[in-house]
Protein backbone atom coordinates (compact mmCIF):
# COMPACT_ATOMS: atom_id res chain seq x y z
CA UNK A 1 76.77 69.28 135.87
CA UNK A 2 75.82 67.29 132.69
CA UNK A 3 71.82 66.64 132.34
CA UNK A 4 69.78 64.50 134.31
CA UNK A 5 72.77 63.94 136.96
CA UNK A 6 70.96 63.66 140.64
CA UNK A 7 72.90 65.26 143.04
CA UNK A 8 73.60 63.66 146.41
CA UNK A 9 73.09 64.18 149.89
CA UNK A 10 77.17 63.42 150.55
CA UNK A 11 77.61 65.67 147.93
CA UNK A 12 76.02 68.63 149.87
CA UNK A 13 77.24 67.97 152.59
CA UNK A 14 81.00 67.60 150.55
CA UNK A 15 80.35 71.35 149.63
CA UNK A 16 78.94 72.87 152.51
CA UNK A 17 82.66 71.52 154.08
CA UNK A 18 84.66 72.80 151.23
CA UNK A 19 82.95 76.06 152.44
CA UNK A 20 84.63 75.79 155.49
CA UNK A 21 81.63 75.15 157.46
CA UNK A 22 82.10 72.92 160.56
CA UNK A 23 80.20 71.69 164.00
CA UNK A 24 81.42 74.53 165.51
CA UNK A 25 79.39 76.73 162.79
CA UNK A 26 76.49 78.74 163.19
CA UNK A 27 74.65 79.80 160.02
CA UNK A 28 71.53 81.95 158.82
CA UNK A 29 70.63 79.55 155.92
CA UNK A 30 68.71 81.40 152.80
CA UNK A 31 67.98 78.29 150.28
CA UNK A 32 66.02 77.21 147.16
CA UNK A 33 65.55 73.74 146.55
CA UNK A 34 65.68 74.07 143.10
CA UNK A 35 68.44 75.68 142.62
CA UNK A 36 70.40 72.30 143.29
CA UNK A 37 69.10 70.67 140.42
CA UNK A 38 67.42 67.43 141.15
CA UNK A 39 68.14 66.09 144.47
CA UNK A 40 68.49 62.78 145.76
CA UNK A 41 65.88 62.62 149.06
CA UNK A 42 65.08 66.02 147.82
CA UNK A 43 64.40 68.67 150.74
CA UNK A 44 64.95 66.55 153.47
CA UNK A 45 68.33 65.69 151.92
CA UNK A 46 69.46 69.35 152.19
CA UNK A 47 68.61 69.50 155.79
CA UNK A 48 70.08 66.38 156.96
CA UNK A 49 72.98 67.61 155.08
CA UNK A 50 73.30 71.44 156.93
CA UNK A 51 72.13 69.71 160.37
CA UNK A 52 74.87 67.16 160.04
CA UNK A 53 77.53 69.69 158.42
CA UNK A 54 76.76 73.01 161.36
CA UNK A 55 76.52 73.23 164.60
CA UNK A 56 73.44 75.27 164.49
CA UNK A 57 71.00 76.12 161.60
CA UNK A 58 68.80 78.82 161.56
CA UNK A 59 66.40 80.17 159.24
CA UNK A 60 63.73 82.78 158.69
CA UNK A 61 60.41 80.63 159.29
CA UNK A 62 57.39 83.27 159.23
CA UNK A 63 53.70 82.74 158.57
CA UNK A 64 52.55 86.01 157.73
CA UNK A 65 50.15 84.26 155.21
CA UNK A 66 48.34 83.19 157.82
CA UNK A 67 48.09 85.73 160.85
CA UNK A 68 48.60 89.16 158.40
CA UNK A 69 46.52 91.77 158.68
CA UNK A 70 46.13 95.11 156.75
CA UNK A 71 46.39 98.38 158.64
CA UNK A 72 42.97 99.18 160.28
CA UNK A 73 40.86 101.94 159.06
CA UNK A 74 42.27 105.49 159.58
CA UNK A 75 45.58 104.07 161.33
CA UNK A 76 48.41 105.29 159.25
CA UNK A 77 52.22 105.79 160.92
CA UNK A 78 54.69 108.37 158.51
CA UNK A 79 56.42 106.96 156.05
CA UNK A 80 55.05 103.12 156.69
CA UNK A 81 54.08 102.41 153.13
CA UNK A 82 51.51 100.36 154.14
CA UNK A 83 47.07 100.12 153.31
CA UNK A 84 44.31 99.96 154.80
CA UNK A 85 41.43 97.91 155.43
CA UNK A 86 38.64 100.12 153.45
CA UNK A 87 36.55 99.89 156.12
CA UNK A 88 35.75 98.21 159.52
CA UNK A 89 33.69 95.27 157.79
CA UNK A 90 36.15 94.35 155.77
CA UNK A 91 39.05 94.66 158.38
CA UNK A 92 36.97 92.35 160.65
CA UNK A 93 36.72 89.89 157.68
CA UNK A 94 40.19 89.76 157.39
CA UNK A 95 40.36 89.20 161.36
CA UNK A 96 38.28 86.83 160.88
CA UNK A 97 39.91 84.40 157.97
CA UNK A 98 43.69 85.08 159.63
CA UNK A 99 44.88 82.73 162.33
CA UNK A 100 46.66 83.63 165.67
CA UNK A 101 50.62 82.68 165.86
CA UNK A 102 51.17 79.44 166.95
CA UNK A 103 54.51 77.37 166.78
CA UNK A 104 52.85 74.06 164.87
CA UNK A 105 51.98 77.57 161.55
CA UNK A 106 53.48 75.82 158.81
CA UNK A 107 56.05 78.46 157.61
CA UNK A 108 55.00 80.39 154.51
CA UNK A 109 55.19 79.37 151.00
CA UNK A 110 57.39 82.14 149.72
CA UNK A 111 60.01 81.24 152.04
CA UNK A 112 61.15 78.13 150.56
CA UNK A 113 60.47 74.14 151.26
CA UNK A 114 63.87 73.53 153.09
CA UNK A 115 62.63 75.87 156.04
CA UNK A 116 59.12 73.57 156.04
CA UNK A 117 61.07 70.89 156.02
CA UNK A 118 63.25 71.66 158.79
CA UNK A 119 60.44 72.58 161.26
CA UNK A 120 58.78 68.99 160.24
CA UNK A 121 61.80 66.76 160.35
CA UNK A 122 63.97 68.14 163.62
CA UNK A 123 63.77 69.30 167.17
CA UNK A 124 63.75 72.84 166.85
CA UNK A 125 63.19 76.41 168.90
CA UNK A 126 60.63 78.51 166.91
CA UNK A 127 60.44 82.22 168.01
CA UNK A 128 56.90 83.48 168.57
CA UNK A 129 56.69 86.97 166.50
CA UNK A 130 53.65 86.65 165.12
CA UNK A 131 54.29 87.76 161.43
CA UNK A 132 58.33 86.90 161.08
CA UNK A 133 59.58 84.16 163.42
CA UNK A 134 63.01 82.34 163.48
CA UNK A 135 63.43 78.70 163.72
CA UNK A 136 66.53 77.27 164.50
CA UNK A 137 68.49 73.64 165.18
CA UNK A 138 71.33 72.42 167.31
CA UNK A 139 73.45 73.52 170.03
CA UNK A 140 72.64 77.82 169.72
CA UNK A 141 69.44 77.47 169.12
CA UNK A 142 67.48 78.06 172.12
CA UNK A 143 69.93 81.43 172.87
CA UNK A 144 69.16 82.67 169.08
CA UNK A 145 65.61 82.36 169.19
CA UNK A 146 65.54 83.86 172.61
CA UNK A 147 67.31 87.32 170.77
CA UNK A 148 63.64 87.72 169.20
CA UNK A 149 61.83 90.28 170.98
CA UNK A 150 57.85 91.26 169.59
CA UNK A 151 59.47 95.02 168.89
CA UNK A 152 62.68 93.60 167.73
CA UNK A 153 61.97 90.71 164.89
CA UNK A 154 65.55 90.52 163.89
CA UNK A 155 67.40 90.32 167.14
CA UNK A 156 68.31 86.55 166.12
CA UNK A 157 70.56 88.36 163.82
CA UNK A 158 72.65 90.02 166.30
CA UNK A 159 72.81 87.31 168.44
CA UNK A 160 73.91 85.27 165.37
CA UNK A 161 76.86 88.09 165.19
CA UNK A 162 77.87 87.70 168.54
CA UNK A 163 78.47 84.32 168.09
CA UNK A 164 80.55 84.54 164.86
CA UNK A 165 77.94 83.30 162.40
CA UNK A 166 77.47 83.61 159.29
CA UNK A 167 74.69 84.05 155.92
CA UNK A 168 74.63 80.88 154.18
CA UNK A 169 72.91 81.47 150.81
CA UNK A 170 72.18 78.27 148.67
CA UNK A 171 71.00 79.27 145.36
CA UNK A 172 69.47 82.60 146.35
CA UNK A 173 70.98 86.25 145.40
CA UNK A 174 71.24 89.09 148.51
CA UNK A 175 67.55 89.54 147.98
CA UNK A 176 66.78 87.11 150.44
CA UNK A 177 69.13 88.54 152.76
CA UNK A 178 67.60 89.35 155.43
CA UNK A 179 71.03 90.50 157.35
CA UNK A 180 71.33 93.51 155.13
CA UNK A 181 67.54 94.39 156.62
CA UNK A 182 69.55 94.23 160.26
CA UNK A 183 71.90 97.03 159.16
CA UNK A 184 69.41 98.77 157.54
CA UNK A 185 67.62 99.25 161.26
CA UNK A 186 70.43 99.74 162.79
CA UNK A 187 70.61 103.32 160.98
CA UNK A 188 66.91 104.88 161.35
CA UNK A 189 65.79 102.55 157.96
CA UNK A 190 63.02 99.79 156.93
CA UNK A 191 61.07 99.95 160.16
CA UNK A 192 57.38 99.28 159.49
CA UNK A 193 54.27 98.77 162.03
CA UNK A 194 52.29 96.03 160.42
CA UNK A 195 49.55 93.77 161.90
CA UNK A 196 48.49 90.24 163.34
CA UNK A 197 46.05 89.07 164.52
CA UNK A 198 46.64 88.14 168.38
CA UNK A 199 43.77 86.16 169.65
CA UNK A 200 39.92 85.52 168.96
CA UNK A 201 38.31 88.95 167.33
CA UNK A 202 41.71 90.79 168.52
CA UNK A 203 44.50 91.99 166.56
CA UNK A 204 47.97 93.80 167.72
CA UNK A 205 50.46 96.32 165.77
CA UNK A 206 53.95 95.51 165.24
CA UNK A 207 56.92 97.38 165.17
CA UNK A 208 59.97 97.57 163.27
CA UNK A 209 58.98 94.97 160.65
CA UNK A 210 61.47 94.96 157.51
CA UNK A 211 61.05 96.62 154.29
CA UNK A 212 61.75 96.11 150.50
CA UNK A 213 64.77 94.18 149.14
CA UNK A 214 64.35 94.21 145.60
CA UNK A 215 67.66 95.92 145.13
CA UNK A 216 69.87 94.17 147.45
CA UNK A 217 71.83 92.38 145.21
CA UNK A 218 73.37 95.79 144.51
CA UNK A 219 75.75 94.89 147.37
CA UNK A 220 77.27 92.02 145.93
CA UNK A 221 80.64 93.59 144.52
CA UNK A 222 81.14 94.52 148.06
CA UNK A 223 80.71 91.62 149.69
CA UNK A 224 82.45 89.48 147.25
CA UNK A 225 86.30 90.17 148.94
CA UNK A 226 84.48 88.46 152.38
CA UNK A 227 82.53 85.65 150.39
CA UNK A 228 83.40 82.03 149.83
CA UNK A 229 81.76 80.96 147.14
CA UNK A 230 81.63 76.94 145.68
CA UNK A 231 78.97 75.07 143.01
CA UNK A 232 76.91 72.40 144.52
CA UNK A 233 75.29 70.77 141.72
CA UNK A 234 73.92 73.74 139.69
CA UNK A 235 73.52 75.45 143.39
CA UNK A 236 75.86 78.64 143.85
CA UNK A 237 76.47 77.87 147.32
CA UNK A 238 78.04 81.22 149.30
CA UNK A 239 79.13 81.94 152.70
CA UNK A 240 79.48 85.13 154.14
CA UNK A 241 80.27 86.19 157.79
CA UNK A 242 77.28 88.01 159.50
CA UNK A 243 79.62 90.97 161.00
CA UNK A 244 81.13 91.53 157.26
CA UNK A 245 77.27 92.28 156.01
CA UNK A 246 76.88 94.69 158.79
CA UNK A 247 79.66 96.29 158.07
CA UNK A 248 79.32 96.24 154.05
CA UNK A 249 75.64 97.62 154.68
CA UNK A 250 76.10 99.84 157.27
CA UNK A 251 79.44 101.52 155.25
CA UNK A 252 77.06 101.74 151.78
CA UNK A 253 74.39 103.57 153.50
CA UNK A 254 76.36 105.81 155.23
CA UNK A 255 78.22 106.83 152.48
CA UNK A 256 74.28 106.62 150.35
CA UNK A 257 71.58 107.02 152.43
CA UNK A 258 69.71 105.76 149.28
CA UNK A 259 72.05 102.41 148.36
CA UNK A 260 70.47 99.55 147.86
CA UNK A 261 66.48 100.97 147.39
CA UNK A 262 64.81 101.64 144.20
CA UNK A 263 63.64 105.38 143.60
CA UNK A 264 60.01 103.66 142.50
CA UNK A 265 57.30 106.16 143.80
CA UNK A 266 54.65 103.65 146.25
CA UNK A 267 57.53 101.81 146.93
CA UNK A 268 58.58 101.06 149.90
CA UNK A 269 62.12 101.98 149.47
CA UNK A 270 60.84 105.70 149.25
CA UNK A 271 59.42 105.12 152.82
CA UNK A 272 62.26 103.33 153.99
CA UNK A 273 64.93 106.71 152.88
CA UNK A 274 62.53 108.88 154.35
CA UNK A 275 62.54 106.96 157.65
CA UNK A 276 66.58 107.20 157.26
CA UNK A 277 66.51 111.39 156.17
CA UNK A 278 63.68 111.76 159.72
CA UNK A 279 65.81 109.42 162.19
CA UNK A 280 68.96 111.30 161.49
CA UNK A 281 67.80 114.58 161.77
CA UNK A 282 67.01 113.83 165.32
């Protein structure tokens, strides 16, 4: 792409086809806007461009800047690599400045503008988990979102399998991969409690919340054989079927019950290994 060159809406929408992606697709969509270069209508380009290319479009739209909590004082699960509010003060000041979950949260920052933009621009179904919600457009949508449970975040996922979906990055690495989290649950690993506040002065625990991903893009060689791969602009634009990162996960960790975590000491990939080495002595 030579220097200044805008990229175009058509032209996204050009290379989401050339990925073989269709109105009969459904797709987890991980995206940076900037990874495109500059974009002609800019985010709301993109979207017009995967809701007109896919059947249905989901992606991860949480607001756990907004309705996260630390851990209260003295309530600490094994291996959850999590803190605590020093005291009760302070953990009713943080009650205090968080928000309940409700579907109008705008979703948080570190997710990316295209998922913002989504939930502003289209008729969508939001989940309601209160720290990592799914939002999602089109035809599936509605039988996607209703796969989230409060105890089981990533059911979205599995519906997406069933279905014959797939990962859609957009100039993101297997970091933001949240699929790879999926397999990693599957097996005993990367299930946290963390907290939310529920309602006025109230506050409720969650379960199996995902870990660390720091080191995901360790799986890439394997995945590559089941990834098609094309250059949208300067966007590396990849597709990758759901059921193939499952499978790819699941396989690595089996084989490692260590693959894909760091061996940092506070991390939580220690926590997450130990969960694994506890859950399958049982």
């Amino acid at each position: 792409m030579g220097a200044g060159r805008v990229v175009s809406e058509a032209e996204i929408a050009e290379g989401l086809r050339s990925l073989g992606l269709t109105s009969a697709s459904s797709v987890l969509v991980h995206a940076s806007l900037r990874s495109f270069g500059e974009v002609e209508g800019g985010a709301e380009a993109v979207c017009r461009a995967l809701v007109e290319t896919c059947g249905t479009v989901m992606m991860v739209a949480g607001t756990w800047d907004h309705t996260g909590l630390p851990a209260p004082p003295g309530l600490v699960r094994p291996d959850n690599a999590y803190y605590n509010a020093d005291t009760w003060a302070d953990f009713d000041d943080a009650l205090a400045a968080a928000v309940p979950f409700s579907s109008d949260l705008p979703v948080d920052r570190w997710l990316g503008t295209i998922a913002e933009t989504l939930r502003l621009g289209y008729a969508h179904e939001r989940g309601t988990h209160p720290l990592f919600a799914f939002l999602a457009v089109g035809g599936h949508a509605r039988r996607l979102i209703d796969a989230q449970r409060v105890d089981w975040p990533l059911g979205p996922i599995e519906a997406l399998a069933e279905l014959r979906g797939h990962v859609l990055l957009l100039g993101v690495d297997h970091t933001s991969n949240t699929t790879i989290h999926l397999a990693e649950q599957h097996l005993g690993r990367s299930r946290f409690h963390r907290y939310a506040k529920s309602g006025a002065g109230s506050w409720m625990e969650l379960p199996n919340v995902s870990g660390e991903s720091h080191k995901f893009d360790e799986i890439e060689p394997d995945l590559r054989p089941f990834t098609t791969e094309v250059v949208i602009g300067e966007c590396r634009a990849r597709l990758i079927a759901v059921e193939d990162v499952l499978t790819c996960t699941t396989t690595l960790i089996t084989k490692d019950p260590a693959a894909l975590l760091c061996t940092e000491q506070g991390c939580r990939c220690t926590a997450a290994l130990a969960q694994y080495v506890h859950s399958s002595r049982r």
